[in-house]
N, C-alpha and C. Protein backbone atom coordinates (compact mmCIF):
# COMPACT_ATOMS: atom_id res chain seq x y z
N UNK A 1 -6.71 5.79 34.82
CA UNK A 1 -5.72 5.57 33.76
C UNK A 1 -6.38 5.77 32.40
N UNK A 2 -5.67 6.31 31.72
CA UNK A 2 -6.10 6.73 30.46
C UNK A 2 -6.42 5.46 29.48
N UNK A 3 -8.01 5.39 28.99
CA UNK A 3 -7.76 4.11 27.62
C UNK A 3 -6.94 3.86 26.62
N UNK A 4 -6.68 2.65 26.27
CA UNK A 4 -5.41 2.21 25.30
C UNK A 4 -6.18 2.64 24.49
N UNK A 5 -7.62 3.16 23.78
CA UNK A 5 -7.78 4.02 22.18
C UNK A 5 -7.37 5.73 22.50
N UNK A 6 -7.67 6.14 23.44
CA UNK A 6 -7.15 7.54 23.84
C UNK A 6 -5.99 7.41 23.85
N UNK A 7 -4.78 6.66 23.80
CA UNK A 7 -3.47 6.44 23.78
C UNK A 7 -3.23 6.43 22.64
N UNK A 8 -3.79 5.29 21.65
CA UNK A 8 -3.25 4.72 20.55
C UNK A 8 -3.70 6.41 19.57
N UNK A 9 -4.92 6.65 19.70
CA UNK A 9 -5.06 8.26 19.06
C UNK A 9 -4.19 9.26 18.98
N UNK A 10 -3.93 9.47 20.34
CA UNK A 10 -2.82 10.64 21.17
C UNK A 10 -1.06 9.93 19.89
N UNK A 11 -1.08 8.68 20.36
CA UNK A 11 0.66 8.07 19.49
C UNK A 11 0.29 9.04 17.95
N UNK A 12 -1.00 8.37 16.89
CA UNK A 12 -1.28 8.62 15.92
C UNK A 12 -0.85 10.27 15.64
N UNK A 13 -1.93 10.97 16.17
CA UNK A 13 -1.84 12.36 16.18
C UNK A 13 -0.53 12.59 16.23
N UNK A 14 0.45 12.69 17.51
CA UNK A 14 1.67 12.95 17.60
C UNK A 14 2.47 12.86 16.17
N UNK A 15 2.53 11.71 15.84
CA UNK A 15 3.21 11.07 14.76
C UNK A 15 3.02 12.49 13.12
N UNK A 16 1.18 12.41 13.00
CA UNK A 16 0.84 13.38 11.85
C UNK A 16 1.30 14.67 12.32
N UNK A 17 1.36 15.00 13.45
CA UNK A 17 2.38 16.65 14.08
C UNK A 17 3.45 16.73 13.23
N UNK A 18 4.13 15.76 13.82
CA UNK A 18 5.94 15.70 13.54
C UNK A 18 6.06 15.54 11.89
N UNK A 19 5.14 14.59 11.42
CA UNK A 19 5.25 14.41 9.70
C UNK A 19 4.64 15.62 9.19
N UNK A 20 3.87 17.12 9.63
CA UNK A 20 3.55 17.81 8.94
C UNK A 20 4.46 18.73 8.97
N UNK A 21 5.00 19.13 9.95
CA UNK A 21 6.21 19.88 10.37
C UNK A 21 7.33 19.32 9.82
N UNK A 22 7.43 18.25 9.42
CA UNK A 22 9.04 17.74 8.73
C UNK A 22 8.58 18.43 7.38
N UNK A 23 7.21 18.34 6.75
CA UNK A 23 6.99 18.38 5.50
C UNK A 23 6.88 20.41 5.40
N UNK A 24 6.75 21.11 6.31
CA UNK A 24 6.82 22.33 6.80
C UNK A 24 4.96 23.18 6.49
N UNK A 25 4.35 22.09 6.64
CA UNK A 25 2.83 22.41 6.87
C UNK A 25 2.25 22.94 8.04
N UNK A 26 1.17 23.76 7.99
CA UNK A 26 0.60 24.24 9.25
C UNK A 26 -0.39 23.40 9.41
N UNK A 27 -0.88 23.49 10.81
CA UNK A 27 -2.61 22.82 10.67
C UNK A 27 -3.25 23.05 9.63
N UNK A 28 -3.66 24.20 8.80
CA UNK A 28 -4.56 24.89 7.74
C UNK A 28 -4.04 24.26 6.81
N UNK A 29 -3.11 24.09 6.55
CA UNK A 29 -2.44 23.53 5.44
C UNK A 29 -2.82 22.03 5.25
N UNK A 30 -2.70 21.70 6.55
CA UNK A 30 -3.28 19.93 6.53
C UNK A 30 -4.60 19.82 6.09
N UNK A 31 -5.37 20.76 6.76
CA UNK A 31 -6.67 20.80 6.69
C UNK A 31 -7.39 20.86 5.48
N UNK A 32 -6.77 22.21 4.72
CA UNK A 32 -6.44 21.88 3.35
C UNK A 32 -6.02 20.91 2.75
N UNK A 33 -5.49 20.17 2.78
CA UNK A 33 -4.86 19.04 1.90
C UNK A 33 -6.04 17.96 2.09
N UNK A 34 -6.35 17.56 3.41
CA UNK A 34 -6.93 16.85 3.73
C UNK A 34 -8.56 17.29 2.53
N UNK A 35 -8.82 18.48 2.52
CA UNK A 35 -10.54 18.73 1.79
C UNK A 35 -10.59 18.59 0.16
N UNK A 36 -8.96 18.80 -0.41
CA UNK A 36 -8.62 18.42 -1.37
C UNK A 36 -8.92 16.93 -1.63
N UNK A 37 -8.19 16.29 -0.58
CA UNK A 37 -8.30 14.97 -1.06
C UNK A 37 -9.75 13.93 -1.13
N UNK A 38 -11.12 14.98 -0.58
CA UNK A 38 -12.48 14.55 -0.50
C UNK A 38 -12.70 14.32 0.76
N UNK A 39 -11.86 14.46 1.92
CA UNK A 39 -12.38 14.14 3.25
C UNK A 39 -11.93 15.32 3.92
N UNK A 40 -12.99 16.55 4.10
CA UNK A 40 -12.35 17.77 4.99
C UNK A 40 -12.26 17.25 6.37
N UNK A 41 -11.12 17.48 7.17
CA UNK A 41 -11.20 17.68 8.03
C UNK A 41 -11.15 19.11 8.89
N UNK A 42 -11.88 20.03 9.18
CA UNK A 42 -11.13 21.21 9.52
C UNK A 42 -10.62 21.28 10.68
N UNK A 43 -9.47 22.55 10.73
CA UNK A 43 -8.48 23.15 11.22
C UNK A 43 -8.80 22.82 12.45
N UNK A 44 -9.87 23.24 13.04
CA UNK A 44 -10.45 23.54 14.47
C UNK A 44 -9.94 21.68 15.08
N UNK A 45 -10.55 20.85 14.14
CA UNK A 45 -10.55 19.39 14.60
C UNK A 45 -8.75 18.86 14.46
N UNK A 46 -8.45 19.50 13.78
CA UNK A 46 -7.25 19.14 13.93
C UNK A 46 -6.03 19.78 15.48
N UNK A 47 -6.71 20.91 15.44
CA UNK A 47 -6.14 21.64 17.07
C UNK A 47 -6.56 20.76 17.98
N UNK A 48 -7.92 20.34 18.13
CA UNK A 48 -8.28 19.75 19.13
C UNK A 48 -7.38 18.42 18.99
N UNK A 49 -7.13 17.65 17.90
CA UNK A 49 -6.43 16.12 18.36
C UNK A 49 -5.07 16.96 18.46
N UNK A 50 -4.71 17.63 18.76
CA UNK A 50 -3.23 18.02 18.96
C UNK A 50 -3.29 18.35 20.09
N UNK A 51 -4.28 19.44 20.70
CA UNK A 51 -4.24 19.43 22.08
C UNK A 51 -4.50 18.15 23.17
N UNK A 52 -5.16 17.72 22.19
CA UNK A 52 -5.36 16.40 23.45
C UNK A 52 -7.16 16.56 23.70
N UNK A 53 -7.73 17.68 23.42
CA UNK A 53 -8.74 17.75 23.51
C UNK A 53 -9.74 16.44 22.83
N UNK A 54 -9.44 16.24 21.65
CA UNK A 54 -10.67 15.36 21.05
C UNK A 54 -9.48 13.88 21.00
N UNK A 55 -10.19 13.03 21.24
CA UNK A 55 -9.47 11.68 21.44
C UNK A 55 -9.32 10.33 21.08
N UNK A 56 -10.60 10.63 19.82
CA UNK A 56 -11.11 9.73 19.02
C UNK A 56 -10.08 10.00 17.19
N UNK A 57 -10.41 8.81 16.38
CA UNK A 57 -9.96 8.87 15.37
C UNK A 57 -10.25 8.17 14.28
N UNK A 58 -11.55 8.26 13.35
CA UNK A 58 -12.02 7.20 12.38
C UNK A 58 -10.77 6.63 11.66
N UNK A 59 -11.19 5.28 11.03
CA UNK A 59 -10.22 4.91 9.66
C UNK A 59 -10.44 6.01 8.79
N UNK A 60 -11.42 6.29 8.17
CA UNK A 60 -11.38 7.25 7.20
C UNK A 60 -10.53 8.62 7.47
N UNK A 61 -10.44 8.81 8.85
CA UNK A 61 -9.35 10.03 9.26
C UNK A 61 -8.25 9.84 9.24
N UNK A 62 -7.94 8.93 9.60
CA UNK A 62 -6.35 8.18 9.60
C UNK A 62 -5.79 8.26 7.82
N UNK A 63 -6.46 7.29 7.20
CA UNK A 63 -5.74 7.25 5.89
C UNK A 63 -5.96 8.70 5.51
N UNK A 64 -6.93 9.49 5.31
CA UNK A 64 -6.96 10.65 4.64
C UNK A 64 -5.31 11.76 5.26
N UNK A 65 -5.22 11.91 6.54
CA UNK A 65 -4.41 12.45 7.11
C UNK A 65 -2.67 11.61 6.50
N UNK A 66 -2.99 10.55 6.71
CA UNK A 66 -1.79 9.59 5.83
C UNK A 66 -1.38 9.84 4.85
N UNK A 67 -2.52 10.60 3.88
CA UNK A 67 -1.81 10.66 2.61
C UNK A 67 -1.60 12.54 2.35
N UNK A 68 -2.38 12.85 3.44
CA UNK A 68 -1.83 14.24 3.51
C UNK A 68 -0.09 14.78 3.60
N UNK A 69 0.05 13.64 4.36
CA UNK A 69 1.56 13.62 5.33
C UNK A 69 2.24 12.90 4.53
N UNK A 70 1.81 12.48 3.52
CA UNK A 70 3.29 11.28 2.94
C UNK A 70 3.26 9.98 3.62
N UNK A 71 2.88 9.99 4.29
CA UNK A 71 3.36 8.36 5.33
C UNK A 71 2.46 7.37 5.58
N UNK A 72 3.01 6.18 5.21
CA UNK A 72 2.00 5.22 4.81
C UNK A 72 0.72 4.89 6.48
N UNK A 73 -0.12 5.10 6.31
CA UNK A 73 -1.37 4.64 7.24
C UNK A 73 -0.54 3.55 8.72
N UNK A 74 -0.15 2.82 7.73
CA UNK A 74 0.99 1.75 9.20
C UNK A 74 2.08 2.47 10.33
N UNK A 75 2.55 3.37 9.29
CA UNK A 75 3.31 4.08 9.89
C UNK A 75 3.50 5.28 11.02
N UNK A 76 2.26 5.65 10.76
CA UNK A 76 1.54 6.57 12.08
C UNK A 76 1.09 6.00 13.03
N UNK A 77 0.70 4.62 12.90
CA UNK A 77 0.24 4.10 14.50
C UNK A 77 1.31 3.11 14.65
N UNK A 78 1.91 2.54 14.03
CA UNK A 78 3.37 1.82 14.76
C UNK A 78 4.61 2.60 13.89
N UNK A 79 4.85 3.66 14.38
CA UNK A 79 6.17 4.38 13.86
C UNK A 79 7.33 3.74 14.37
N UNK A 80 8.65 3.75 13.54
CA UNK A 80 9.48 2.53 13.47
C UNK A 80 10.52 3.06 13.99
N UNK A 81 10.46 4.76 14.50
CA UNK A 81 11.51 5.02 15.34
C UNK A 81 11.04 5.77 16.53
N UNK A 82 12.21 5.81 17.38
CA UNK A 82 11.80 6.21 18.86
C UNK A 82 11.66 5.51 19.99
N UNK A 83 10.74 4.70 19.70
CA UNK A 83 10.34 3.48 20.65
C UNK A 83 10.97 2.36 20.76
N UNK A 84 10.85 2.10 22.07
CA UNK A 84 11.54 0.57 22.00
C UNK A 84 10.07 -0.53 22.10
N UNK A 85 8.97 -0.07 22.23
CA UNK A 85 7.49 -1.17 22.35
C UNK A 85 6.29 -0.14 21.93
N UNK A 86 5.34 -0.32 21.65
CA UNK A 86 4.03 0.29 21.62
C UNK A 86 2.93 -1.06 21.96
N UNK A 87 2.27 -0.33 22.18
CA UNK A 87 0.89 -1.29 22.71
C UNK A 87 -0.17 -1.28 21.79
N UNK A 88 0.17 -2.70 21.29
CA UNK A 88 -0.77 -2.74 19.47
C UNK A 88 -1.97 -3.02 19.77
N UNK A 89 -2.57 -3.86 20.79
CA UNK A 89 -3.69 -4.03 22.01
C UNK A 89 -3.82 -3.59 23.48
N UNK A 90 -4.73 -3.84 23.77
CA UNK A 90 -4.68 -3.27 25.18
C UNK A 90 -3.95 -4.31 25.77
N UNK A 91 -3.18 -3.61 26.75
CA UNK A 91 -2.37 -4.71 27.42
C UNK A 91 -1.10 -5.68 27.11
N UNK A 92 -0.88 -5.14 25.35
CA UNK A 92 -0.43 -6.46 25.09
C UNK A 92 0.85 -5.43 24.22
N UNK A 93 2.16 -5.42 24.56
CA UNK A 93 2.88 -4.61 23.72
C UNK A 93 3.82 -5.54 22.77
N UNK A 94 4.70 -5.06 22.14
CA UNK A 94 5.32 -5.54 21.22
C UNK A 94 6.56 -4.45 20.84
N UNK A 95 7.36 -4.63 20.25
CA UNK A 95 8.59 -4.43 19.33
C UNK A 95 7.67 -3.40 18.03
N UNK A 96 7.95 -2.05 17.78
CA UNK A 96 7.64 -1.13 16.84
C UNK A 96 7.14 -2.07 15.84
N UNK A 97 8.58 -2.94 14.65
CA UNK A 97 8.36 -3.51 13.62
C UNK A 97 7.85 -4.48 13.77
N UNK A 98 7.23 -5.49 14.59
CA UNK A 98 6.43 -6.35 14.71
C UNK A 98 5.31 -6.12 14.87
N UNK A 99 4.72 -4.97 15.50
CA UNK A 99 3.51 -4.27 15.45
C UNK A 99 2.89 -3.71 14.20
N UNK A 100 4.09 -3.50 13.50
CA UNK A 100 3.69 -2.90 12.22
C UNK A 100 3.66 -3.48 11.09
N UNK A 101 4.38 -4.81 11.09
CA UNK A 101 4.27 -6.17 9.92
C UNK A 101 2.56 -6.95 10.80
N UNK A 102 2.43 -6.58 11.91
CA UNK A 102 1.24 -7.41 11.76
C UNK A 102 -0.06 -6.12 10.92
N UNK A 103 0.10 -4.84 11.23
CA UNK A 103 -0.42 -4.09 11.03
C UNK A 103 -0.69 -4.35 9.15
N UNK A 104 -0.06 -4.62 8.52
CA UNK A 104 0.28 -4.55 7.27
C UNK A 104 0.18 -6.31 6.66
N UNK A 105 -0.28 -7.01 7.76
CA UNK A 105 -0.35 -8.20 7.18
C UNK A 105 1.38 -9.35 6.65
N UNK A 106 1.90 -8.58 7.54
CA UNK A 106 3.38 -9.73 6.86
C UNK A 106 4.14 -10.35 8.05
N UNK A 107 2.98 -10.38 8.85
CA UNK A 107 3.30 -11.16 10.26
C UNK A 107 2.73 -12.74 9.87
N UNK A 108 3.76 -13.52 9.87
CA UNK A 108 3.31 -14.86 9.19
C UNK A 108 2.27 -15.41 10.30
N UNK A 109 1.97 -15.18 11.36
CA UNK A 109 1.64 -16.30 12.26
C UNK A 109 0.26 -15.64 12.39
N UNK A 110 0.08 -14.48 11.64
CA UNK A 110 -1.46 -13.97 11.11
C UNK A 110 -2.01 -13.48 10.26
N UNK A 111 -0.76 -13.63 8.93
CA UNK A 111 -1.13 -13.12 7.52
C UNK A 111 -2.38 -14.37 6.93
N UNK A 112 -3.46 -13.77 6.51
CA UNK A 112 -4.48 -14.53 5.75
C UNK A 112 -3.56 -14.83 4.38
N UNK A 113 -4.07 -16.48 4.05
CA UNK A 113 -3.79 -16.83 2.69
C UNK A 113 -3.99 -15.90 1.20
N UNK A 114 -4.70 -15.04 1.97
CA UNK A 114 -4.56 -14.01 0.63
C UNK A 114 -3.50 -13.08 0.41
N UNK A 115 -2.95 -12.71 1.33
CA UNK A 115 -1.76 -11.69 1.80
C UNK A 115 -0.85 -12.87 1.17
N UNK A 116 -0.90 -14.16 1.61
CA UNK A 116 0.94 -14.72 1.36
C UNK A 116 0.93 -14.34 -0.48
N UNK A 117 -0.83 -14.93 -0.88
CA UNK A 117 -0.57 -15.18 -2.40
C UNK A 117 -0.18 -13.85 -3.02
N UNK A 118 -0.71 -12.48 -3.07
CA UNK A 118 -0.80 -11.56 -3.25
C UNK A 118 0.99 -11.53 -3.18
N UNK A 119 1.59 -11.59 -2.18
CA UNK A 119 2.91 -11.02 -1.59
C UNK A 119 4.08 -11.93 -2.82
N UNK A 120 3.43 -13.25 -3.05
CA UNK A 120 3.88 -14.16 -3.20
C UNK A 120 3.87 -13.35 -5.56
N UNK A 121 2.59 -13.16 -5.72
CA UNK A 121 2.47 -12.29 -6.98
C UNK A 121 3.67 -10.99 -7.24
N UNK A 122 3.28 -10.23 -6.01
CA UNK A 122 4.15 -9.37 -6.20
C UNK A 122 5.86 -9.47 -6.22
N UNK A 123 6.13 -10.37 -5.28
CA UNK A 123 7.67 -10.73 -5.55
C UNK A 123 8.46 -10.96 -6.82
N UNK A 124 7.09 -11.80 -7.73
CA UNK A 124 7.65 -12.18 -8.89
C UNK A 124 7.35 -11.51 -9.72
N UNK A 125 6.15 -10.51 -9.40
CA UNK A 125 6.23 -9.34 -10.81
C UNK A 125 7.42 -8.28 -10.79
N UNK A 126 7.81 -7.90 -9.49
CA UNK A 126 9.14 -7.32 -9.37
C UNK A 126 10.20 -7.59 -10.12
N UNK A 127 10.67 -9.21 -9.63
CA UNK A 127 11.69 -9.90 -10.47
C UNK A 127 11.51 -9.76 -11.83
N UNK A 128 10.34 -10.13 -12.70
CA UNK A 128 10.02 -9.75 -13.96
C UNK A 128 10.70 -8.21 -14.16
N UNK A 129 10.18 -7.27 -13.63
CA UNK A 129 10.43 -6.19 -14.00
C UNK A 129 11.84 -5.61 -14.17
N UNK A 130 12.37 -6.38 -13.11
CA UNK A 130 13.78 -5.95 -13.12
C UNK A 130 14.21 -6.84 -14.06
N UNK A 131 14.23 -7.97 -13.79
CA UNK A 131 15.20 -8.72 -15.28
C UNK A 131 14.97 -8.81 -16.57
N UNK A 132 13.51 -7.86 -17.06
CA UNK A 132 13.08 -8.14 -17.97
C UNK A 132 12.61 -6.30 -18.67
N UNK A 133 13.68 -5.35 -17.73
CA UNK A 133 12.85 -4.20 -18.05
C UNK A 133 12.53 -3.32 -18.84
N UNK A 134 13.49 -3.61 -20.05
CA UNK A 134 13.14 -2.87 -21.34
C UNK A 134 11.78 -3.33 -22.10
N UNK A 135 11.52 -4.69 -21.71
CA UNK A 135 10.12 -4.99 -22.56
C UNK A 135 8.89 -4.44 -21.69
N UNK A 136 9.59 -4.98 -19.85
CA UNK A 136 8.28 -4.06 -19.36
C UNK A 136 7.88 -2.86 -19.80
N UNK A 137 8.73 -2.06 -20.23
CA UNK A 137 8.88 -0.77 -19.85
C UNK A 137 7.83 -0.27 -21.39
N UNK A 138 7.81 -1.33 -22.15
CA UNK A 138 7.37 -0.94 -23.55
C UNK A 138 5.70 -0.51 -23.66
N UNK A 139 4.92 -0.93 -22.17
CA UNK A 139 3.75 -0.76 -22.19
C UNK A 139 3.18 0.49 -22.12
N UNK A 140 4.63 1.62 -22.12
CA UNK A 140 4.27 3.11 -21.89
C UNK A 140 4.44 3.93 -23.38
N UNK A 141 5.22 2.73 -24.18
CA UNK A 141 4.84 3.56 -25.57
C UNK A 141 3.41 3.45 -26.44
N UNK A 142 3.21 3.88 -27.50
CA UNK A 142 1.40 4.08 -28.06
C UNK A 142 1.31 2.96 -28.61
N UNK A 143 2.51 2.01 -29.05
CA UNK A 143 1.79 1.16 -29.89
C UNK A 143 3.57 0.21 -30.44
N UNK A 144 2.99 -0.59 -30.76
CA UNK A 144 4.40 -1.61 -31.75
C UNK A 144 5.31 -0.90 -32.59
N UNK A 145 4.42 -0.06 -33.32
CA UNK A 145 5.13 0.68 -34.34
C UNK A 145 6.24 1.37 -34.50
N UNK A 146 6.12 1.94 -32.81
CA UNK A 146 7.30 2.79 -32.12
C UNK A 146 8.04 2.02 -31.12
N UNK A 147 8.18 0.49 -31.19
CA UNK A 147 8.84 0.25 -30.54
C UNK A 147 10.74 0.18 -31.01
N UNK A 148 11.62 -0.07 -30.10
CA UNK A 148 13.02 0.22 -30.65
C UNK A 148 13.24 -1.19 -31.18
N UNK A 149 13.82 -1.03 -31.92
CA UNK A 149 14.61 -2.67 -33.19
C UNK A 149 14.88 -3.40 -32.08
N UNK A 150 14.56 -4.99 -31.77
CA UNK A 150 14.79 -6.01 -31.13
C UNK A 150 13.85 -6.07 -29.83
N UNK A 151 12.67 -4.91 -30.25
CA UNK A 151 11.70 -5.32 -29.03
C UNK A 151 10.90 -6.58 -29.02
N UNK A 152 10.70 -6.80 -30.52
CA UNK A 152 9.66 -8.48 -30.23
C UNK A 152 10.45 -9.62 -29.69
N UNK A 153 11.80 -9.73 -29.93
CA UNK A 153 12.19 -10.85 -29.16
C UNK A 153 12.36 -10.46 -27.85
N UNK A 154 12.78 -9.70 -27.06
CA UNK A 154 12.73 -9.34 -25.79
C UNK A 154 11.12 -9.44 -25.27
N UNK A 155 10.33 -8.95 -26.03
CA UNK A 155 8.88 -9.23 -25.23
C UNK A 155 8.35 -10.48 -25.40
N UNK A 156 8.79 -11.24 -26.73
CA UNK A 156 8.82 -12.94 -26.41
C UNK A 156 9.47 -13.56 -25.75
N UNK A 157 10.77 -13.46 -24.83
CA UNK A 157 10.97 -13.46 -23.76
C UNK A 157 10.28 -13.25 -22.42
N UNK A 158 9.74 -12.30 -22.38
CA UNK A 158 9.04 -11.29 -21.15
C UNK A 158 7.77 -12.33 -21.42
N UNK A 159 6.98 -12.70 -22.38
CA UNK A 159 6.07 -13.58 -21.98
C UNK A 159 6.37 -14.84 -21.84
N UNK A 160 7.22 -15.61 -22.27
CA UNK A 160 7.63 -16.66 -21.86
C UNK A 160 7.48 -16.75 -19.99
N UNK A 161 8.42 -15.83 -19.52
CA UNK A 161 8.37 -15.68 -18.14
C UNK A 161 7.26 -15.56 -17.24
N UNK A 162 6.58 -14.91 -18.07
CA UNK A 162 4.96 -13.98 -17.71
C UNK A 162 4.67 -15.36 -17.53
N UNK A 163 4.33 -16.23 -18.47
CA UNK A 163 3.59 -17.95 -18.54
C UNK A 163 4.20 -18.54 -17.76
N UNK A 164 5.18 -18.20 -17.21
CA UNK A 164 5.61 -19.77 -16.26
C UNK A 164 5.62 -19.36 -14.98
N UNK A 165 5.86 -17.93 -14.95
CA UNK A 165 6.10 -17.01 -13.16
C UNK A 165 4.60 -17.12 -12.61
N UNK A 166 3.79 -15.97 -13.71
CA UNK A 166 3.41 -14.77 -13.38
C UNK A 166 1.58 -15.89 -13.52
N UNK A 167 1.33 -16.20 -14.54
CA UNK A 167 -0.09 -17.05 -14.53
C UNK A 167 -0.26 -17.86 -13.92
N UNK A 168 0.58 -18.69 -13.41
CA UNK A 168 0.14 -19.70 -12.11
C UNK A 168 -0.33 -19.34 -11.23
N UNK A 169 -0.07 -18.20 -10.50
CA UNK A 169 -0.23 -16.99 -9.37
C UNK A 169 -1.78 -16.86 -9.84
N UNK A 170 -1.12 -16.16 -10.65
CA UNK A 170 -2.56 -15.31 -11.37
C UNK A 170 -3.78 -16.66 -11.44
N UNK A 171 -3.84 -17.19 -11.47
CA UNK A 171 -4.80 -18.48 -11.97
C UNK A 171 -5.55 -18.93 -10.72
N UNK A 172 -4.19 -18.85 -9.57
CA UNK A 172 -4.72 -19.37 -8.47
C UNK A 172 -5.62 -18.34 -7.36
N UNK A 173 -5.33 -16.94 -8.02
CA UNK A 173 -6.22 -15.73 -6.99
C UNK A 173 -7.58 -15.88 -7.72
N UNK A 174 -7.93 -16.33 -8.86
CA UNK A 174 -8.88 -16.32 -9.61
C UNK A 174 -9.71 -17.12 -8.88
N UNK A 175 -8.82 -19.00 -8.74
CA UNK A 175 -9.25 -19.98 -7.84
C UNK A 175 -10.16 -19.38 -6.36
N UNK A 176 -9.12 -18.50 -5.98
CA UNK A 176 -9.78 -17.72 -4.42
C UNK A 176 -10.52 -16.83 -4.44
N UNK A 177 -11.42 -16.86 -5.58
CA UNK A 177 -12.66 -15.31 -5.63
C UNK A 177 -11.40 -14.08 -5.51
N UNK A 178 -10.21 -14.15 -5.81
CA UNK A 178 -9.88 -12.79 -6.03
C UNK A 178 -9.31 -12.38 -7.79
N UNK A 179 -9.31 -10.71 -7.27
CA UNK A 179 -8.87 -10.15 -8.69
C UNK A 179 -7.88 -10.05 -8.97
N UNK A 180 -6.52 -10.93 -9.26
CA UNK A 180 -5.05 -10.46 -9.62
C UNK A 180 -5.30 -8.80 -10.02
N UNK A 181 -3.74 -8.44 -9.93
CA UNK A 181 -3.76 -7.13 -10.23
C UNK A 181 -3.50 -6.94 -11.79
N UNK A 182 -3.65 -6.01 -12.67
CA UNK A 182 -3.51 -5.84 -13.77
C UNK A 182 -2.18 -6.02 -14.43
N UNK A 183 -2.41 -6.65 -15.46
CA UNK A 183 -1.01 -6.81 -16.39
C UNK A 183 -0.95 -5.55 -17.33
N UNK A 184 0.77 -4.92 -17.63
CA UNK A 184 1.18 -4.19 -18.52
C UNK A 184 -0.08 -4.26 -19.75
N UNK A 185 -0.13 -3.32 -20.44
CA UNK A 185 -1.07 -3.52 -21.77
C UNK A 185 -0.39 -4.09 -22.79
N UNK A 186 0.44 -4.07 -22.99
CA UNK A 186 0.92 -4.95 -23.88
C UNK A 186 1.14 -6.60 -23.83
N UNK A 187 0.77 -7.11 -22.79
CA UNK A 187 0.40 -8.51 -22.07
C UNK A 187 -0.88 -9.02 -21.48
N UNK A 188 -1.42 -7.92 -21.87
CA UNK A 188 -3.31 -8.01 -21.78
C UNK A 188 -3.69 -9.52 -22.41
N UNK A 189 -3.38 -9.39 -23.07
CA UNK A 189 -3.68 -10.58 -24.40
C UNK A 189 -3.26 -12.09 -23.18
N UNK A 190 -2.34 -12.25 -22.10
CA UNK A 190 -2.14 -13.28 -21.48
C UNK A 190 -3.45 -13.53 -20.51
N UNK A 191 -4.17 -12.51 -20.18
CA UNK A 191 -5.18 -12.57 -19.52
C UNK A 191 -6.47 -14.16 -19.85
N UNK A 192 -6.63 -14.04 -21.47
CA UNK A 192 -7.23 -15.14 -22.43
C UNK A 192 -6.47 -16.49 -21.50
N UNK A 193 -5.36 -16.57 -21.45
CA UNK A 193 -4.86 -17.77 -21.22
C UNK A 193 -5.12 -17.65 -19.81
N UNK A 194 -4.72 -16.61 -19.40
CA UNK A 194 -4.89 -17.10 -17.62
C UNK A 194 -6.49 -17.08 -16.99
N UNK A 195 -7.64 -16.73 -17.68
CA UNK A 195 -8.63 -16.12 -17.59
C UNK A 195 -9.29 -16.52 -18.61
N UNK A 196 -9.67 -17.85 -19.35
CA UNK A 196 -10.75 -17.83 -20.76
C UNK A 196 -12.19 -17.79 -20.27
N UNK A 197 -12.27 -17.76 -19.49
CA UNK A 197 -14.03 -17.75 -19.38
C UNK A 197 -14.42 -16.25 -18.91
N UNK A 198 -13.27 -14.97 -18.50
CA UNK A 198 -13.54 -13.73 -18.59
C UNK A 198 -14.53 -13.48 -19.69
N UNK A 199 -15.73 -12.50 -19.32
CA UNK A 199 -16.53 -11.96 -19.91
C UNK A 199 -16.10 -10.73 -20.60
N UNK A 200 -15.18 -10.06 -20.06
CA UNK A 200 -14.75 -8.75 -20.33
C UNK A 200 -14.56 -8.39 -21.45
């Protein structure tokens, strides 16, 4: 019987076939894309995981091929249509989208405390963005000068929110040896408050 990594390879591969051909790429073309992006893979190695010949598959091959294809890294080894189970371990199958929220960390009953906080950041920078998006949006012009009439009270708003949502979060990844993700530039300046002993 064939090994569950010679399987789980063979699913993968399949998957980057069908996503290069939807995208109307040849092997060469992948292959190409792939040397562009700093990780050649060539043509020849790519025939072989299509034939079935080679049966192996680094991480570094996977994501590089992932972003060749458009499709997120999760999505090639638990693809969310077709199947009614895949085998996320040996032996041990599951439901496509449950294979693939654990794959991605949003399987609660094995997401690490860093995933909830992170998830937990991002929810509310979303919400910010949407209810607040003309001031977000101001971090793409050069400077104050050019901003449109009634931007300072809208972005004194937007930090108000920023301070009560967005730095608690932020304060507490700091707490966990991690790096929150970056604030708009025009809210840099909240960093001081959420962050005073930054060296930066």
């Amino acid at each position: 019987m064939e090994e569950w990594a010679a399987r789980i390879t063979k699913a993968v591969i399949a998957e980057v076939r069908r996503a290069r051909k939807e995208l109307g790429m040849t092997a060469q073309d992948l292959a190409d894309a792939c040397e562009s992006l700093g990780h050649p893979i060539p043509r020849n190695v790519i025939a072989n995981w299509e034939s079935g010949r080679r049966l192996t598959l680094t991480v570094p091959e996977l994501l590089v091929l992932a972003k060749a294809v458009e499709t997120p890294p999760a999505a090639l080894v638990f693809p969310l249509g077709g199947r009614s189970s895949v085998e996320h371990l040996p032996s041990e199958r599951s439901d496509p989208w449950t294979a693939f929220r654990w794959f991605v960390g949003e399987d609660v009953d094995h997401a690490t405390g860093d995933a909830a906080l992170f998830r937990t950041y991002a929810r509310r920078e979303e919400g910010l963005r949407t209810s607040h998006h003309e001031a977000w949006q101001l971090q793409f012009l050069p400077g104050r000068e050019v901003w449109p009439p009634g931007s300072d009270a809208k972005v004194d708003l937007l930090v108000q929110a920023v301070r009560s949502e967005l730095l608690p979060v932020r304060a507490r990844l700091r707490e966990w040896g991690l790096t929150p993700p970056p604030l708009p530039s025009h809210l840099v300046f909240l960093d001081e408050e959420d962050n005073p002993t930054n060296d930066a």
